[in-house]
C-alpha atoms as a PDB file:
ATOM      1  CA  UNK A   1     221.549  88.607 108.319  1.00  0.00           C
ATOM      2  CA  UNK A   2     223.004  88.277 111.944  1.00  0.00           C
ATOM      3  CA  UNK A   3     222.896  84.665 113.336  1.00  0.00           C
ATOM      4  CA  UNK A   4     220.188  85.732 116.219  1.00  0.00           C
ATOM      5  CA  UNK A   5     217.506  86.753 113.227  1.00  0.00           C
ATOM      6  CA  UNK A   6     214.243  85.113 113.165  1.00  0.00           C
ATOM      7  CA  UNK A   7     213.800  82.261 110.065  1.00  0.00           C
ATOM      8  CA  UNK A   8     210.347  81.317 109.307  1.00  0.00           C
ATOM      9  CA  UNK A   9     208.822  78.853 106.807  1.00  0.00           C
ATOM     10  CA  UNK A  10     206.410  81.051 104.352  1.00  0.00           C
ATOM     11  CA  UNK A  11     202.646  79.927 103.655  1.00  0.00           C
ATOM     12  CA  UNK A  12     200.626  81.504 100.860  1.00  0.00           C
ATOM     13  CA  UNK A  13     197.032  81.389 101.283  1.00  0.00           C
ATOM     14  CA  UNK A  14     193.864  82.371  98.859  1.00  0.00           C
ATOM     15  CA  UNK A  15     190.909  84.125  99.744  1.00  0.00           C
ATOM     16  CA  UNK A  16     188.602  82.298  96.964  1.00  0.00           C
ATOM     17  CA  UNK A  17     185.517  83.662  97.357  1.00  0.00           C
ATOM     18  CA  UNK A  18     182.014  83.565  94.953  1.00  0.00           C
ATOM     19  CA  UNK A  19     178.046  85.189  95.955  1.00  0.00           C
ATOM     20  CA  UNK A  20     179.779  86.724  99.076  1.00  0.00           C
ATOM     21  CA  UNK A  21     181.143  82.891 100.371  1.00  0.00           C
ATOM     22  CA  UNK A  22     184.474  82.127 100.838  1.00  0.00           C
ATOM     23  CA  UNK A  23     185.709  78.480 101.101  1.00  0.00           C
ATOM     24  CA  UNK A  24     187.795  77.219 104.179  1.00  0.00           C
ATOM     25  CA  UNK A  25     189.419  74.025 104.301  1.00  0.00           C
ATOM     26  CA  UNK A  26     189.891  71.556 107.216  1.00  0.00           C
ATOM     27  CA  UNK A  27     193.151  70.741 108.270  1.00  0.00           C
ATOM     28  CA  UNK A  28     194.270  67.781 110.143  1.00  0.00           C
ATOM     29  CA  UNK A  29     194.679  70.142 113.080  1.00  0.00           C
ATOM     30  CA  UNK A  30     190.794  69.938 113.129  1.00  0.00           C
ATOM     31  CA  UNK A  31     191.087  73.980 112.271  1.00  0.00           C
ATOM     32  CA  UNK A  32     189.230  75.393 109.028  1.00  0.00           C
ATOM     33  CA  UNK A  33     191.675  77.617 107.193  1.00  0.00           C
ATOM     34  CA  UNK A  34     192.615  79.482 103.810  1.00  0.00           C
ATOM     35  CA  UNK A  35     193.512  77.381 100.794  1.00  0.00           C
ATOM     36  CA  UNK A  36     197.202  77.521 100.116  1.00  0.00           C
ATOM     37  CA  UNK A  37     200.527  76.001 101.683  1.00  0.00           C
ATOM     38  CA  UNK A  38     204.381  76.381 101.554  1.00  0.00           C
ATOM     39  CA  UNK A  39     206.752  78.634  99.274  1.00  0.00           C
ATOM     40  CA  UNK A  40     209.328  76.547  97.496  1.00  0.00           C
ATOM     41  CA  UNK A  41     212.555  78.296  96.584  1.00  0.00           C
ATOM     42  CA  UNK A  42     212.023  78.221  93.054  1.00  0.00           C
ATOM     43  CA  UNK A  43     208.719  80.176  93.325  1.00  0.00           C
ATOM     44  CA  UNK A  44     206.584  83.462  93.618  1.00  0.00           C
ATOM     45  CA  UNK A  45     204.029  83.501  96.277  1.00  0.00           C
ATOM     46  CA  UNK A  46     201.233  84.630  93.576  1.00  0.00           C
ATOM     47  CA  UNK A  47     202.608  81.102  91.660  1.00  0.00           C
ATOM     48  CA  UNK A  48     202.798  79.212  94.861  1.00  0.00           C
ATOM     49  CA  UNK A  49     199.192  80.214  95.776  1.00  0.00           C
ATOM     50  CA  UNK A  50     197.866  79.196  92.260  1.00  0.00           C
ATOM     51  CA  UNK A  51     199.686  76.232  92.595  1.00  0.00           C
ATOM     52  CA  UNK A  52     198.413  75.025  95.606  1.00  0.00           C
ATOM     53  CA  UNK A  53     194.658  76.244  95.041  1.00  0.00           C
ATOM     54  CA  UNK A  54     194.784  74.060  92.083  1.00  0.00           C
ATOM     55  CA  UNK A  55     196.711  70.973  93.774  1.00  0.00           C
ATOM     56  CA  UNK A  56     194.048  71.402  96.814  1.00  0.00           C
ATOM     57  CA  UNK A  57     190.988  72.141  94.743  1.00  0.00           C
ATOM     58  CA  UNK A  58     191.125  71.322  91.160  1.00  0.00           C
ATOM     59  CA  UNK A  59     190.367  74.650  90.612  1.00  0.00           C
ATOM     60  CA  UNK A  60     192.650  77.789  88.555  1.00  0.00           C
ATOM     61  CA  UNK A  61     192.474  80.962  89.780  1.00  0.00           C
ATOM     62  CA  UNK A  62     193.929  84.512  88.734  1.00  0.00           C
ATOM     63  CA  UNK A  63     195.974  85.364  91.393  1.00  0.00           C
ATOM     64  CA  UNK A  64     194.702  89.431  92.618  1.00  0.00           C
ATOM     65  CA  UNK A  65     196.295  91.712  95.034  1.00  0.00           C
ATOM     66  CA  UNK A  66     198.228  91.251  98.364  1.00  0.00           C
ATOM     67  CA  UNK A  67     195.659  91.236 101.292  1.00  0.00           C
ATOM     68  CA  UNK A  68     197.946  90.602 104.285  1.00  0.00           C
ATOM     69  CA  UNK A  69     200.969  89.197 105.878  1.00  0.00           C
ATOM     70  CA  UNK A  70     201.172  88.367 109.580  1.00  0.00           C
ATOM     71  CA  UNK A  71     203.261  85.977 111.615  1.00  0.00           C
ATOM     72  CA  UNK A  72     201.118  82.714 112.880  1.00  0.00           C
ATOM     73  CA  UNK A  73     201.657  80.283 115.944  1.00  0.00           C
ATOM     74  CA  UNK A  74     199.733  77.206 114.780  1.00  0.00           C
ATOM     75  CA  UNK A  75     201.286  75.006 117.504  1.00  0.00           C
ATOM     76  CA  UNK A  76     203.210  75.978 120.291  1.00  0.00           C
ATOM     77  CA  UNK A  77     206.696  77.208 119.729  1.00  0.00           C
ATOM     78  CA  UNK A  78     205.966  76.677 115.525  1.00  0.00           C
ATOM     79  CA  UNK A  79     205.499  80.304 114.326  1.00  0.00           C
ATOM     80  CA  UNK A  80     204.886  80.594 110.087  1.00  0.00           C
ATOM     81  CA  UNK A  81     205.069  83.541 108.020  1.00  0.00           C
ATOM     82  CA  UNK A  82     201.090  83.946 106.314  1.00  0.00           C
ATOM     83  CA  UNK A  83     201.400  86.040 103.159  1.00  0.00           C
ATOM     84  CA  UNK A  84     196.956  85.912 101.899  1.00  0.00           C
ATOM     85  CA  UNK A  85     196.157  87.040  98.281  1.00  0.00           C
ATOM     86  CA  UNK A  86     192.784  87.458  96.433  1.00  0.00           C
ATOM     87  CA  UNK A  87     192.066  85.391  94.057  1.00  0.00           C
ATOM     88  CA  UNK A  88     189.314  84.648  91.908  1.00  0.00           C
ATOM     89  CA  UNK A  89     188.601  80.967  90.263  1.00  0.00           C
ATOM     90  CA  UNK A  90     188.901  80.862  86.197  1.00  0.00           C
ATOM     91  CA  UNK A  91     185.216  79.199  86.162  1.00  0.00           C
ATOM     92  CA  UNK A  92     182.380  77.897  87.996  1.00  0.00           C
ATOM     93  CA  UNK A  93     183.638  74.665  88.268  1.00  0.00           C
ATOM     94  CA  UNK A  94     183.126  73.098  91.965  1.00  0.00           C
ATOM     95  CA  UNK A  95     185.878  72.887  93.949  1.00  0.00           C
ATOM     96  CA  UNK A  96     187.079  69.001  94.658  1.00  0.00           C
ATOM     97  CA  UNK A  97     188.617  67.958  98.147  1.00  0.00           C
ATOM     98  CA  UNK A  98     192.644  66.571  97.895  1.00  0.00           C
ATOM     99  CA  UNK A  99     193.619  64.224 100.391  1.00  0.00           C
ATOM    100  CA  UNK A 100     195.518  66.816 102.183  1.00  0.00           C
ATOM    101  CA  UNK A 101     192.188  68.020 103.874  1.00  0.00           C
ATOM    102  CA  UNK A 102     189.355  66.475 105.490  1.00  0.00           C
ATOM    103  CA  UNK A 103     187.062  68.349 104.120  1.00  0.00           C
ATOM    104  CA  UNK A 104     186.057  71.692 102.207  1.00  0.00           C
ATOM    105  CA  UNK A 105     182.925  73.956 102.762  1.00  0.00           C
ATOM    106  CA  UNK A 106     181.538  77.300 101.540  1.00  0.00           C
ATOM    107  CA  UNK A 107     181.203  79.948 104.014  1.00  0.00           C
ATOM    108  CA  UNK A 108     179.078  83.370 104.273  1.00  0.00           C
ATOM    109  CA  UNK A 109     181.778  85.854 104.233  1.00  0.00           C
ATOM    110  CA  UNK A 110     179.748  88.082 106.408  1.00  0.00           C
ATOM    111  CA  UNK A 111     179.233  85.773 109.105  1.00  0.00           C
ATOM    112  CA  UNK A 112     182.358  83.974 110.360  1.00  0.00           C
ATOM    113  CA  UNK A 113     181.852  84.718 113.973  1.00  0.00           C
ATOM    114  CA  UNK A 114     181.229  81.133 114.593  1.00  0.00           C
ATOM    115  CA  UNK A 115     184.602  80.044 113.835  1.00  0.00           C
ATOM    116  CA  UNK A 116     187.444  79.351 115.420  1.00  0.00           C
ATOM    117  CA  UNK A 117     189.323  81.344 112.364  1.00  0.00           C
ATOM    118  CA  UNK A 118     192.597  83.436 113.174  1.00  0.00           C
ATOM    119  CA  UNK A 119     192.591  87.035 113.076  1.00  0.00           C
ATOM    120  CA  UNK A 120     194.789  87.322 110.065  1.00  0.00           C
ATOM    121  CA  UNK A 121     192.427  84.777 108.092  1.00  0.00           C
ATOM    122  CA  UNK A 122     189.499  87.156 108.808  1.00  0.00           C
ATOM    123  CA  UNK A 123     191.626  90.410 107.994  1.00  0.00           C
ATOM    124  CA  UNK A 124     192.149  88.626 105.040  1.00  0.00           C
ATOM    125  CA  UNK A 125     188.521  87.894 103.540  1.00  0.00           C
ATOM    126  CA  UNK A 126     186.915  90.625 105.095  1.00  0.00           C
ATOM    127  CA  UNK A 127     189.866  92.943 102.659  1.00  0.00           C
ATOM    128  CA  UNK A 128     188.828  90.845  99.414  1.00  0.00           C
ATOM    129  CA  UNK A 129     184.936  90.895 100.425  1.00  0.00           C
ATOM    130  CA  UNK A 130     184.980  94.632 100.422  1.00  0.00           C
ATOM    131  CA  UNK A 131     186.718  95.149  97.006  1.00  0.00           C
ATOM    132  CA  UNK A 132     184.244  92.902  95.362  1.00  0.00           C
ATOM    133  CA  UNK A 133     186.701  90.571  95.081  1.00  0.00           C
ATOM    134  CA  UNK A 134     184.019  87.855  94.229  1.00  0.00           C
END
């Protein structure tokens, strides 16, 4: 790798969805997004993204296929590698909001036009909606 290539940190996110509603959480950006978070060395992304669904939710999940990867600018001059997965939660247990959120909420898959989510995020759910993924 030549000393001009671009390094980016790497968050795995999890399109959780169940009826056809997928859950967002609220960052302290004030922005709903995906469940998930950073890659640590020592880990796959379908372990990091079970990993943090369960530190952020209290909830297991099988981890299913890739979905998407895209590069994100969350603040200016901050880019972040996305890498989304479906994944589907072990039970019907209810999902329970960590302290790294503000809060959590259950969305209509469908009908997402309302918020402020970023294209990749939508690629994302709208891929796992349409294989059933719920």
């Amino acid at each position: 790798m030549s000393a001009g290539s671009p390094r980016f940190p790497v968050s795995v996110k999890g399109v959780v969805l169940r009826a056809g509603r997928v859950i967002l959480l609220r960052n302290e950006r004030d922005e709903w997004e995906l469940p998930g978070g950073r890659l640590e060395a020592d880990e796959t992304p379908e372990g990091c993204v079970a990993r943090e669904i369960e530190e952020e939710l209290g909830l297991g999940v099988s981890v299913g296929p890739l979905l998407d990867c895209w590069l994100y600018e969350p603040l200016p001059g901050r880019r972040v590698l996305i890498v989304t997965y479906g994944c589907v939660a072990r039970d019907d247990r209810a999902p329970a909001l960590s302290d790294e959120h503000r809060a959590l909420a259950w969305f209509d898959a469908r009908a997402l036009d309302a918020l402020a989510l970023p294209a990749g995020y939508r690629r994302a759910i709208a891929r796992w909606l349409a294989t059933d993924g719920a």
